[in-house]
PDB file of N, CA and C in Angstrom:
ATOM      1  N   UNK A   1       0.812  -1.192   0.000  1.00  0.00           N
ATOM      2  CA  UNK A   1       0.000   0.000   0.000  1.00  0.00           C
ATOM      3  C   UNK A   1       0.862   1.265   0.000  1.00  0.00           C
ATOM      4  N   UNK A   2       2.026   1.276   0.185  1.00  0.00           N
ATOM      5  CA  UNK A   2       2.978   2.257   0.568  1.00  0.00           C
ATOM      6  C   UNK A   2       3.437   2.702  -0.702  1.00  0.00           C
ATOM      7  N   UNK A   3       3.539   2.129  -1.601  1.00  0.00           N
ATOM      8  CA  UNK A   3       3.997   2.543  -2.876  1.00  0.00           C
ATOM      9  C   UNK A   3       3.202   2.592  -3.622  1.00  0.00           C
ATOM     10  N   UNK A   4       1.945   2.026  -3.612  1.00  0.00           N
ATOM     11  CA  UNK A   4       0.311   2.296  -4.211  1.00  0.00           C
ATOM     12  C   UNK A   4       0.243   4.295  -3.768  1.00  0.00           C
ATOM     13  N   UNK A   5       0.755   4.621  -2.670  1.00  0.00           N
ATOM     14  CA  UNK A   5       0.453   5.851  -2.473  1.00  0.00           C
ATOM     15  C   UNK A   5       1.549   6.805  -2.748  1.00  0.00           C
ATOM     16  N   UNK A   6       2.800   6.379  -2.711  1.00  0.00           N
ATOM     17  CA  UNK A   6       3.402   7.498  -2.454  1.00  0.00           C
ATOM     18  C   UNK A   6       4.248   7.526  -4.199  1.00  0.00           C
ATOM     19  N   UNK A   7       3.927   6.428  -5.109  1.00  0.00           N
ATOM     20  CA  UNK A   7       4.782   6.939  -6.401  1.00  0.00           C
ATOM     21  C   UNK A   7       4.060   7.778  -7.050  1.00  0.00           C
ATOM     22  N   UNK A   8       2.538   8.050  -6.785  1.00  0.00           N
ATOM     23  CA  UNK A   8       1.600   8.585  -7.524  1.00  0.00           C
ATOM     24  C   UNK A   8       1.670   9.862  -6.983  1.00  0.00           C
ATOM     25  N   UNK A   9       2.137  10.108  -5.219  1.00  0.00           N
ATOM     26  CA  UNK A   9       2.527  11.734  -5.068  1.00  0.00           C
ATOM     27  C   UNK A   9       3.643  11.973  -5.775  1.00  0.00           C
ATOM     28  N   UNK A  10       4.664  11.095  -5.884  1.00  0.00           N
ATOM     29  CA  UNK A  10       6.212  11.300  -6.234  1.00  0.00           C
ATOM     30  C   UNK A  10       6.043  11.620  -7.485  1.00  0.00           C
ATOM     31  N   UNK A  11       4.733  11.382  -8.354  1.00  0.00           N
ATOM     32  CA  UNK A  11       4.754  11.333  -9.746  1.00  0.00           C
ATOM     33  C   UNK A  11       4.322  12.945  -9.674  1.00  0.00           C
ATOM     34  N   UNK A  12       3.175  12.808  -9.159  1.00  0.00           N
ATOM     35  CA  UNK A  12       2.966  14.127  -9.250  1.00  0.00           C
ATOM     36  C   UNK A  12       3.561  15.684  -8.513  1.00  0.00           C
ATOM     37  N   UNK A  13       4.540  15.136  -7.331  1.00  0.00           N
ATOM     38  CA  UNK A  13       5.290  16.479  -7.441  1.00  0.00           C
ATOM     39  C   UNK A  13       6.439  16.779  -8.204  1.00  0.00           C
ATOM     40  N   UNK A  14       7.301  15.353  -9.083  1.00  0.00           N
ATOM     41  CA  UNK A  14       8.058  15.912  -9.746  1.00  0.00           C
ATOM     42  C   UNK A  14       7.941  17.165 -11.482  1.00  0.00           C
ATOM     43  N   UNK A  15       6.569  16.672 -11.349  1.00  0.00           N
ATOM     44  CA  UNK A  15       6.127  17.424 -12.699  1.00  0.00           C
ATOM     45  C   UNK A  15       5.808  19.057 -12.339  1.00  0.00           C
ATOM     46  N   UNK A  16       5.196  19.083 -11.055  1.00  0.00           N
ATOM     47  CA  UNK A  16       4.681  20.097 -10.201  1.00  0.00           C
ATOM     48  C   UNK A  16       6.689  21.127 -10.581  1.00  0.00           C
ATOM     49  N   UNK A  17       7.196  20.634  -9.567  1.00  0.00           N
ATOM     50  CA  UNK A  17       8.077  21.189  -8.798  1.00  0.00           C
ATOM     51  C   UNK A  17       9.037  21.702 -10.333  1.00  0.00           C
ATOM     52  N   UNK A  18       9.104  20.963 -10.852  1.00  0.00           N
ATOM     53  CA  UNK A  18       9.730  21.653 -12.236  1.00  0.00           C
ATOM     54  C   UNK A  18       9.128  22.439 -13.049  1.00  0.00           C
ATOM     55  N   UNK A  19       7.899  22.615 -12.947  1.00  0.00           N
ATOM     56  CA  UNK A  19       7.204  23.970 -13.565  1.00  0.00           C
ATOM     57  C   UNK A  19       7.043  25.058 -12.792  1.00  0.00           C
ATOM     58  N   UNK A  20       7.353  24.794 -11.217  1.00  0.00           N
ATOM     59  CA  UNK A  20       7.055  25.960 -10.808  1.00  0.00           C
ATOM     60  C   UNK A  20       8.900  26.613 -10.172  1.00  0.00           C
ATOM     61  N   UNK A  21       9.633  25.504 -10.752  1.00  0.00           N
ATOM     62  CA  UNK A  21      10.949  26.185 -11.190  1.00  0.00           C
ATOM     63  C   UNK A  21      11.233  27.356 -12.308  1.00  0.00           C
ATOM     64  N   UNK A  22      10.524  26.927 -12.975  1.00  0.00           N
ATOM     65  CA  UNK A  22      10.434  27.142 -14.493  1.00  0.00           C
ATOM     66  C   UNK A  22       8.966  28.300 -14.365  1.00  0.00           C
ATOM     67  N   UNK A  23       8.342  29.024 -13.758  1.00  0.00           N
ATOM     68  CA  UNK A  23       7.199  29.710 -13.865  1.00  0.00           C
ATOM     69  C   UNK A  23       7.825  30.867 -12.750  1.00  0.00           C
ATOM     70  N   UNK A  24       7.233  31.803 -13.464  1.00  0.00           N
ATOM     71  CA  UNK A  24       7.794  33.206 -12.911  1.00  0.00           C
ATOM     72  C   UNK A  24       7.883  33.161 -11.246  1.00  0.00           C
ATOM     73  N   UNK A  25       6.931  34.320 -10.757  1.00  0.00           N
ATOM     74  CA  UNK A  25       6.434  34.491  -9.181  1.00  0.00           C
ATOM     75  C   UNK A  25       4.904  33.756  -9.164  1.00  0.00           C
ATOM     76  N   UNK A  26       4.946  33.948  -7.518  1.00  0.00           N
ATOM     77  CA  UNK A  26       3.734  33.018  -7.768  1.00  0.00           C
ATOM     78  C   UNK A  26       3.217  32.466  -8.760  1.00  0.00           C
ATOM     79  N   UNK A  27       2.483  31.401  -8.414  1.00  0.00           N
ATOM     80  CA  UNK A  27       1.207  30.675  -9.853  1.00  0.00           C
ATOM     81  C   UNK A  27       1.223  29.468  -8.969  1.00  0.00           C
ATOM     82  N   UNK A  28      -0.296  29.087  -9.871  1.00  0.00           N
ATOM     83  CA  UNK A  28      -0.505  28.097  -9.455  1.00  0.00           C
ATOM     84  C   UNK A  28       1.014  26.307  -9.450  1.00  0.00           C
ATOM     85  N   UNK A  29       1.518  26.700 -10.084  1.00  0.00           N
ATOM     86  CA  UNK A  29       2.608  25.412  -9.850  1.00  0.00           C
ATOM     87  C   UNK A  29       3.182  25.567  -8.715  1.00  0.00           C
ATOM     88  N   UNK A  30       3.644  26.871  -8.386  1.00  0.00           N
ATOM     89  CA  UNK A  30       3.798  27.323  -7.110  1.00  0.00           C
ATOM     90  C   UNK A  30       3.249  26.697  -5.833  1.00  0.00           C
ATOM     91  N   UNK A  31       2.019  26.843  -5.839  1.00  0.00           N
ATOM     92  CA  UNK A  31       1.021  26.047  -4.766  1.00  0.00           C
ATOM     93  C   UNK A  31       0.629  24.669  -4.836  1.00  0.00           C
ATOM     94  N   UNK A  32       0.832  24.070  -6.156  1.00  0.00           N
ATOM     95  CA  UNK A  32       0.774  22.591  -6.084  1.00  0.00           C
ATOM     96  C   UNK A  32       2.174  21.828  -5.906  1.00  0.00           C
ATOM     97  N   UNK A  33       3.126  22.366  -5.701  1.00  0.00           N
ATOM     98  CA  UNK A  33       4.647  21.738  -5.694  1.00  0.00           C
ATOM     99  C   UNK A  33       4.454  21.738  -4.276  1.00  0.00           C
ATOM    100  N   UNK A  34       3.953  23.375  -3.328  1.00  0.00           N
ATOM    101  CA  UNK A  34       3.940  23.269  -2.450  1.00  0.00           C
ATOM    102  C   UNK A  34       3.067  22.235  -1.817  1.00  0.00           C
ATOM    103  N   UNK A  35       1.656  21.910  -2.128  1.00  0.00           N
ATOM    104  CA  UNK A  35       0.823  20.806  -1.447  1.00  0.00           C
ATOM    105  C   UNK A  35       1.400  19.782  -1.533  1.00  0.00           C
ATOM    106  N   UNK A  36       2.012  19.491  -2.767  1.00  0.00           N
ATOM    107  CA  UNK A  36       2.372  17.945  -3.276  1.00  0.00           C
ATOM    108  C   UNK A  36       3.834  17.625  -1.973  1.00  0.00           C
ATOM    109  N   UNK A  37       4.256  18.926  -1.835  1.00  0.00           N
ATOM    110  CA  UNK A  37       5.507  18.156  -1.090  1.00  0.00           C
ATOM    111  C   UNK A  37       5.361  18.070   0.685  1.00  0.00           C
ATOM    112  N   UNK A  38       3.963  18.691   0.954  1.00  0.00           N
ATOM    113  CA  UNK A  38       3.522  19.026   2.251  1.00  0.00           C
ATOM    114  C   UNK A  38       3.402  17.641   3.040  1.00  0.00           C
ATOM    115  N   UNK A  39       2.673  16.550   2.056  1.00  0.00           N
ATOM    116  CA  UNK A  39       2.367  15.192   2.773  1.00  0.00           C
ATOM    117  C   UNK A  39       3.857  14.969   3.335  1.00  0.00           C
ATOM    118  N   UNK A  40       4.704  14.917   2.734  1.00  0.00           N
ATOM    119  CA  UNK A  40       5.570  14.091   3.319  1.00  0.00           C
ATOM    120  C   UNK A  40       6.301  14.934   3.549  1.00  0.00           C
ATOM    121  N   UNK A  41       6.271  16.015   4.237  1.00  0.00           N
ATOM    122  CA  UNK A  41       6.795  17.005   6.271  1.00  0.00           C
ATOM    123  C   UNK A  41       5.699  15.836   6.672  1.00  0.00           C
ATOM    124  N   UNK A  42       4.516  15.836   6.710  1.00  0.00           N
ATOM    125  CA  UNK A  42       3.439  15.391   7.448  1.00  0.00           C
ATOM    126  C   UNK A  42       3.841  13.825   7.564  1.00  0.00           C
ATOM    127  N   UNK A  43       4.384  13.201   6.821  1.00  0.00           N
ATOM    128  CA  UNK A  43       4.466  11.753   7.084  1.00  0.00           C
ATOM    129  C   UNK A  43       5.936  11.664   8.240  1.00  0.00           C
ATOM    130  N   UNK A  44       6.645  12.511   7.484  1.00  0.00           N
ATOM    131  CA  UNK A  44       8.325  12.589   8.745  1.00  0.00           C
ATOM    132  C   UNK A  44       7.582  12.832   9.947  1.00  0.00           C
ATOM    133  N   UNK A  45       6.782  13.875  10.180  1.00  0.00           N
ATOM    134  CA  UNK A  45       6.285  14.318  11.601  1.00  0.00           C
ATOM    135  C   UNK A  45       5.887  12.861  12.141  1.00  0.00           C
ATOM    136  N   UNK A  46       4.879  12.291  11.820  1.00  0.00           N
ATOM    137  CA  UNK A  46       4.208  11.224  12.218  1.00  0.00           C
ATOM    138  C   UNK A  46       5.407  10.384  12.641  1.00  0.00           C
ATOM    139  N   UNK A  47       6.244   9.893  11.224  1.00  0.00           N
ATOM    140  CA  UNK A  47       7.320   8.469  11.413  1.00  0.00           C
ATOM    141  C   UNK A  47       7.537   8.804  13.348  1.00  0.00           C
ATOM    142  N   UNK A  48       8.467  10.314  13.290  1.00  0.00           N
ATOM    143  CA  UNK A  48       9.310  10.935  13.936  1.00  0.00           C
ATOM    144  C   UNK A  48       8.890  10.903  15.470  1.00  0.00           C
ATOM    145  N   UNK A  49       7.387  11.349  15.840  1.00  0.00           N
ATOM    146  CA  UNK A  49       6.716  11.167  16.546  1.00  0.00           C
ATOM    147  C   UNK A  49       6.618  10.234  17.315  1.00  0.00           C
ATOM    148  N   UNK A  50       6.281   8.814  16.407  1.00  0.00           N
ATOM    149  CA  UNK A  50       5.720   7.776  16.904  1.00  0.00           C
ATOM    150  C   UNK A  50       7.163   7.073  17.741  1.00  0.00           C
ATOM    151  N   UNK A  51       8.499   7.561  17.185  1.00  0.00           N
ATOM    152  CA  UNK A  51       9.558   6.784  17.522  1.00  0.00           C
ATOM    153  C   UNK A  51       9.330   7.515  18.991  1.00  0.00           C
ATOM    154  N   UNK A  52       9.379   8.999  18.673  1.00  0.00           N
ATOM    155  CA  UNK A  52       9.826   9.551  20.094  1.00  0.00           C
ATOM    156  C   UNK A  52       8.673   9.177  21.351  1.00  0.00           C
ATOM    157  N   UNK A  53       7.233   8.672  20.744  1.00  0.00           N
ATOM    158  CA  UNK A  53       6.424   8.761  21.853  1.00  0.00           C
ATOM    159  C   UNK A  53       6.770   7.229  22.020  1.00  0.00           C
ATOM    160  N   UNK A  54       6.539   6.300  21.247  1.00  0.00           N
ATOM    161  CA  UNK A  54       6.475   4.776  21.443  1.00  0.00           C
ATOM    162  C   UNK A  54       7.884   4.493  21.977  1.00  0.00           C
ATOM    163  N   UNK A  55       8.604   5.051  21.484  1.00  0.00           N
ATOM    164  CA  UNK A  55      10.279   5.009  22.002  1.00  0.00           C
ATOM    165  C   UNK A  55      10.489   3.506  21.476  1.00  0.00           C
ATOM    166  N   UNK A  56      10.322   3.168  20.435  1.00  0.00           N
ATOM    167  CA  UNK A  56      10.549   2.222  19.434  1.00  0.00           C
ATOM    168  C   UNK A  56      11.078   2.691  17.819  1.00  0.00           C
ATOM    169  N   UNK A  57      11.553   1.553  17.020  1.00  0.00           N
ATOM    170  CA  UNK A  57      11.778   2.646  15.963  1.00  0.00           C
ATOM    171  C   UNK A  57      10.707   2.278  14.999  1.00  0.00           C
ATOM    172  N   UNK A  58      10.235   3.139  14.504  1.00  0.00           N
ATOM    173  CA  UNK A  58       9.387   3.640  13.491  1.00  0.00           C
ATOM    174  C   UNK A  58       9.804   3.528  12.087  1.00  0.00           C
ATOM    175  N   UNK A  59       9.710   2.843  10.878  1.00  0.00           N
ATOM    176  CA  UNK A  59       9.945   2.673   9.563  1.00  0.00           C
ATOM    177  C   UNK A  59      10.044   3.726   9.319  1.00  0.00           C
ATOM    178  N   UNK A  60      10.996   4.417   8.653  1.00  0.00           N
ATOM    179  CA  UNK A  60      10.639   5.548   8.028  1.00  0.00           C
ATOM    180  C   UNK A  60      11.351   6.826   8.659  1.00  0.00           C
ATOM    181  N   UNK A  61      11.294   6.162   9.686  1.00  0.00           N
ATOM    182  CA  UNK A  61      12.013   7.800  10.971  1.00  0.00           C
ATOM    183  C   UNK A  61      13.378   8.312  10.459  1.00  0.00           C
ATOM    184  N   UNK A  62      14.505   7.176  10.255  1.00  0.00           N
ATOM    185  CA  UNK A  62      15.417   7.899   9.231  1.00  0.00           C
ATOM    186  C   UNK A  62      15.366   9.122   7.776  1.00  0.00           C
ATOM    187  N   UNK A  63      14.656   8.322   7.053  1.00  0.00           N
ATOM    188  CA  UNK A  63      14.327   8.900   5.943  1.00  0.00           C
ATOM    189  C   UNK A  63      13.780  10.627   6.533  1.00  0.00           C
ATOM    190  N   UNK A  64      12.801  10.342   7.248  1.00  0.00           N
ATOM    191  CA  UNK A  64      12.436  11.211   7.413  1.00  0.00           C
ATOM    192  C   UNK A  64      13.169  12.511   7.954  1.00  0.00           C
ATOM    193  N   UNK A  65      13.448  12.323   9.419  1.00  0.00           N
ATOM    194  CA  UNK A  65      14.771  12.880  10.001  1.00  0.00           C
ATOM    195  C   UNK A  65      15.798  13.721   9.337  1.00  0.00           C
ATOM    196  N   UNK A  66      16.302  12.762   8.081  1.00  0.00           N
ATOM    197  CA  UNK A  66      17.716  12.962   6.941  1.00  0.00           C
ATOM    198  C   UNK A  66      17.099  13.481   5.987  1.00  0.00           C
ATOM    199  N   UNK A  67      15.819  13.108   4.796  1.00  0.00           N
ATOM    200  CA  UNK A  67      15.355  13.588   4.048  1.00  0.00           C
ATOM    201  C   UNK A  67      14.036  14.458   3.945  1.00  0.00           C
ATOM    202  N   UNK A  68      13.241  14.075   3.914  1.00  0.00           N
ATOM    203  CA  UNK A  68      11.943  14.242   4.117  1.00  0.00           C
ATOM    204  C   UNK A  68      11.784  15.469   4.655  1.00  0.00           C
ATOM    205  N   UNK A  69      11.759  16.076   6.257  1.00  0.00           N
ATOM    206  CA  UNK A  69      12.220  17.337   6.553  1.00  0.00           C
ATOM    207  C   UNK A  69      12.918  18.241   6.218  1.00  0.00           C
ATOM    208  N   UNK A  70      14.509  18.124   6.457  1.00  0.00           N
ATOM    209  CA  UNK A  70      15.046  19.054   5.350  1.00  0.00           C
ATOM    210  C   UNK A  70      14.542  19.472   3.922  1.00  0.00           C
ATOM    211  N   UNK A  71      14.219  18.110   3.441  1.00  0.00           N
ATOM    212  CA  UNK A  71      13.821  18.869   2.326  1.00  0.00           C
ATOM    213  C   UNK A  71      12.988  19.845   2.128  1.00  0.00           C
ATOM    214  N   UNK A  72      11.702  19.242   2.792  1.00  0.00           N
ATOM    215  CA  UNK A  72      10.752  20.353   3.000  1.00  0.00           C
ATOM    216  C   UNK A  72      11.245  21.927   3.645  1.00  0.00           C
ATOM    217  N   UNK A  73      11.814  21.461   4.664  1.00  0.00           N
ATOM    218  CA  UNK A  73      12.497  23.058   5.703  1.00  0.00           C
ATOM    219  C   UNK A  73      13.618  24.287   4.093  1.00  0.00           C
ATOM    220  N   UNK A  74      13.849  23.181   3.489  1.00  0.00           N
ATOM    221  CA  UNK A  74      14.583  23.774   2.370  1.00  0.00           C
ATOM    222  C   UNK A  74      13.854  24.311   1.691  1.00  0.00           C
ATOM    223  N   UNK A  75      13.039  23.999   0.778  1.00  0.00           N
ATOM    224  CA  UNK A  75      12.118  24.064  -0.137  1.00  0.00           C
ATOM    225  C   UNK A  75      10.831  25.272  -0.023  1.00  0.00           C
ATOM    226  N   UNK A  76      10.751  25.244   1.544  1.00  0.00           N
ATOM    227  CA  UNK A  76       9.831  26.346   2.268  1.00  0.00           C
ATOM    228  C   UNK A  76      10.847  27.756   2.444  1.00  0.00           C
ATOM    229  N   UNK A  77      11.603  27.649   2.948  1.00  0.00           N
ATOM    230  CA  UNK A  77      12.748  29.042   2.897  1.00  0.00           C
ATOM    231  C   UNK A  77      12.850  29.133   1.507  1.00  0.00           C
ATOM    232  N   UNK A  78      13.098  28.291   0.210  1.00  0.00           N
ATOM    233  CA  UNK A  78      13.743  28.465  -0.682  1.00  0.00           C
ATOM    234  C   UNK A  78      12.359  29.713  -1.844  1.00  0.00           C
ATOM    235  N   UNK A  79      11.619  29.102  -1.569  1.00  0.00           N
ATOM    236  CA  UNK A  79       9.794  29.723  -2.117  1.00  0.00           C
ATOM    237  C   UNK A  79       9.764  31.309  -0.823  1.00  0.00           C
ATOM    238  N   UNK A  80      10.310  31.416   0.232  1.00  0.00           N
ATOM    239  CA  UNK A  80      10.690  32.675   0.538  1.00  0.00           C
ATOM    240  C   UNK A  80      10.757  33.361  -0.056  1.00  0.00           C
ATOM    241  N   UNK A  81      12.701  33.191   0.090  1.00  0.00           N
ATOM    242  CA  UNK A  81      13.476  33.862  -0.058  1.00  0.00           C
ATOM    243  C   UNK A  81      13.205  34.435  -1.620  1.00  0.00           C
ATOM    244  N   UNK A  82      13.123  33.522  -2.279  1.00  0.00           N
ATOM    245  CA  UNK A  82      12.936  33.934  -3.817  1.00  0.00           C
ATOM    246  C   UNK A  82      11.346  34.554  -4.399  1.00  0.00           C
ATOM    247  N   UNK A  83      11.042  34.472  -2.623  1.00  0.00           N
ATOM    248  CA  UNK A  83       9.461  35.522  -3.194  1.00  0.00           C
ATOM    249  C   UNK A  83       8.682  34.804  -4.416  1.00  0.00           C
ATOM    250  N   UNK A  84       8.609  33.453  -4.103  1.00  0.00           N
ATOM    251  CA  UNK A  84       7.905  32.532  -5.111  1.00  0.00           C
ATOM    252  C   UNK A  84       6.452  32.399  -4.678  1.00  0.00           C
ATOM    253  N   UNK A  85       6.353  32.570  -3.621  1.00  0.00           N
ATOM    254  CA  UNK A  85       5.106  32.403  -3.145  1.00  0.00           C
ATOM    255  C   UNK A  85       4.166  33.274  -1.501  1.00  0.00           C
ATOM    256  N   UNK A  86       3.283  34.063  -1.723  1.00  0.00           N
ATOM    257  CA  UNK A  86       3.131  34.695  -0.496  1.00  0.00           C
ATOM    258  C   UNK A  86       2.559  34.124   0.200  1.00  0.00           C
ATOM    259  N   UNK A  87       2.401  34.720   1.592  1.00  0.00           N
ATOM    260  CA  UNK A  87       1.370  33.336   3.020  1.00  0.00           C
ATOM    261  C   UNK A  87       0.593  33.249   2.174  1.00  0.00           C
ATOM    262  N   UNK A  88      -0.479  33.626   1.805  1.00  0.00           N
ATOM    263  CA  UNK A  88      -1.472  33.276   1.454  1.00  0.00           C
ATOM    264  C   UNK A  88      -1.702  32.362   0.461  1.00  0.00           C
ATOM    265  N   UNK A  89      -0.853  32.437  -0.630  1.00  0.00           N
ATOM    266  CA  UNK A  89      -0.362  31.022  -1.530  1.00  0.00           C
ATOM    267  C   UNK A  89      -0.178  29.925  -0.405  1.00  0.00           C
ATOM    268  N   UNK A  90       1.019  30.442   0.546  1.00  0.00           N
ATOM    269  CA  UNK A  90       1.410  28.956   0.985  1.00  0.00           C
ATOM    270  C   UNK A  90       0.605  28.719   2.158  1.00  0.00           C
ATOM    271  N   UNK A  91      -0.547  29.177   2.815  1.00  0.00           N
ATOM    272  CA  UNK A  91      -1.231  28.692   3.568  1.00  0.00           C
ATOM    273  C   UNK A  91      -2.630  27.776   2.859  1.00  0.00           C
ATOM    274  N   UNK A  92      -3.068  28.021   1.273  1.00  0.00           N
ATOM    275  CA  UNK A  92      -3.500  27.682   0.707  1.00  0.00           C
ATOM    276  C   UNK A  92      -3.143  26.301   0.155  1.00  0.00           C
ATOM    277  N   UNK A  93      -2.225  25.903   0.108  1.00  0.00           N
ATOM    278  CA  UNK A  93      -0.890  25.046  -0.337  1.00  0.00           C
ATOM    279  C   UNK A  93      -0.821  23.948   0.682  1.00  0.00           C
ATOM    280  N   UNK A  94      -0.533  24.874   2.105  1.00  0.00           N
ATOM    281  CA  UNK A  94      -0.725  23.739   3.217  1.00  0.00           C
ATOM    282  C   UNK A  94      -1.923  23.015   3.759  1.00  0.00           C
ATOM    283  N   UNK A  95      -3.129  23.817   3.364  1.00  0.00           N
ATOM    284  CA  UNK A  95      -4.172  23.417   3.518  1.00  0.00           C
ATOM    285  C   UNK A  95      -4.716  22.425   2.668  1.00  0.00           C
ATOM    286  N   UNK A  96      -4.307  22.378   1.389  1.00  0.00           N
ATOM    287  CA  UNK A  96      -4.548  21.666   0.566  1.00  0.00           C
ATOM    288  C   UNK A  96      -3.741  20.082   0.446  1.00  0.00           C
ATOM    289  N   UNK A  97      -2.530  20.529   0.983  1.00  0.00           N
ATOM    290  CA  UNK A  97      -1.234  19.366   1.645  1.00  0.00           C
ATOM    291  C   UNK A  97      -2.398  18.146   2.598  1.00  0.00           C
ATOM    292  N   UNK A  98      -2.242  19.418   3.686  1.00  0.00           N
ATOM    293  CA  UNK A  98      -2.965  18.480   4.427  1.00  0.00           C
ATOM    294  C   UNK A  98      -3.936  17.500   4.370  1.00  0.00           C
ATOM    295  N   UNK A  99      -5.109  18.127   3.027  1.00  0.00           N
ATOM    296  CA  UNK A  99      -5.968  17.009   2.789  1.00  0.00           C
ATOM    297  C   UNK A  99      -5.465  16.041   2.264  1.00  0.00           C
ATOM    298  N   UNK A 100      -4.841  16.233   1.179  1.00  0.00           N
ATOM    299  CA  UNK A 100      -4.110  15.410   0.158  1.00  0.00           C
ATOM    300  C   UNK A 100      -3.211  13.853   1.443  1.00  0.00           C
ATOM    301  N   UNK A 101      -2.158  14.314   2.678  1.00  0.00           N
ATOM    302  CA  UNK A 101      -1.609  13.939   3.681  1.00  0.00           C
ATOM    303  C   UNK A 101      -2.754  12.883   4.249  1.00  0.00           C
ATOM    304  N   UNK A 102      -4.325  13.755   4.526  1.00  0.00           N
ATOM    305  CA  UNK A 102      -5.084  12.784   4.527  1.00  0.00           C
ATOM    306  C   UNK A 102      -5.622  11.915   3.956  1.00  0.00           C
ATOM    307  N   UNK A 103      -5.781  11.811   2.913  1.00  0.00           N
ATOM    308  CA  UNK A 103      -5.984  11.192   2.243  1.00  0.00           C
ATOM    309  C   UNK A 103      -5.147   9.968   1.609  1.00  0.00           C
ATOM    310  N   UNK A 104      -3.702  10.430   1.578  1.00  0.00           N
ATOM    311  CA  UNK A 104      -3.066   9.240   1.270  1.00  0.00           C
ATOM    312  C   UNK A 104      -2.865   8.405   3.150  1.00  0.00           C
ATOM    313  N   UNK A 105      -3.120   8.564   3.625  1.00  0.00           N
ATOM    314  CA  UNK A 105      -3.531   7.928   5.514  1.00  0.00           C
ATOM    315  C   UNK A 105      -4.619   7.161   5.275  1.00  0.00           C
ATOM    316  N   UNK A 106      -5.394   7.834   4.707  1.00  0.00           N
ATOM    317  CA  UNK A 106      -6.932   6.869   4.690  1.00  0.00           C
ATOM    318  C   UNK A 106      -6.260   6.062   4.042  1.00  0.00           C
ATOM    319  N   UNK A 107      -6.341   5.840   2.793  1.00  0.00           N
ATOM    320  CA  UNK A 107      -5.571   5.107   1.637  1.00  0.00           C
ATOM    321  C   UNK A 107      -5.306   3.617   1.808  1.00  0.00           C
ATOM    322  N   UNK A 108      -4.324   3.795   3.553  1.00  0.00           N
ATOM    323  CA  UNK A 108      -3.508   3.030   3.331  1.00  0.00           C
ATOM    324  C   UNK A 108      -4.140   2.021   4.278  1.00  0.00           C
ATOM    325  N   UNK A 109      -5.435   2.234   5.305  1.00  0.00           N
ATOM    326  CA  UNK A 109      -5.764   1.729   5.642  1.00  0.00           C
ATOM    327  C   UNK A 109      -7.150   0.694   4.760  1.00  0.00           C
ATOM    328  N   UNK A 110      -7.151   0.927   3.757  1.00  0.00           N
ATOM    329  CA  UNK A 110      -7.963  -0.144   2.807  1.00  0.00           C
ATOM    330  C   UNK A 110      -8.032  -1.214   2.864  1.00  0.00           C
TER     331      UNK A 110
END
């Protein structure tokens, strides 16, 4: 189920994230690179979480930890700094993350 969900985000933020390389200031690619890459901060949080509350290790908690976060923590300064996107884009973005985050959760419980 794990790859039922996550090549179909992976599919769709790499197409995202290179157009909104490639697209001026704001726009909509802008805000879907941002949703598309929101689930997974949201999945690191969870992995990350569960290690620190269960105090067991959690699949995923590496990745997450090393990749997954940074990337995101990168990617969010980087749409800053370069004035790619204003709050309001990216609160739109995260809101939209989040469902999307939910949704691949439901998903996986099928």
């Amino acid at each position: 189920m794990f790859a039922a969900c996550h090549i179909p985000l992976m599919l769709l933020l790499l197409p995202a994230s290179w157009r909104a390389t490639t697209a001026g200031r704001v726009g909509v690619w802008v805000v879907l690179a941002t949703a598309f890459q929101w689930p997974f901060a949201v999945n690191a949080l969870f992995h990350l979480s569960t290690r620190i509350i269960l105090g067991e290790y959690s699949p995923g908690a590496v990745t997450a930890a090393v990749v997954s976060l940074p990337a995101t923590a990168y990617y969010l300064a980087w749409i800053r700094r370069e004035d790619r996107a204003r709050s309001r884009e990216i609160g739109v973005a995260v809101a939209l993350g989040t469902v999307i985050a939910a949704l691949a959760l439901g998903f996986l419980f099928l």
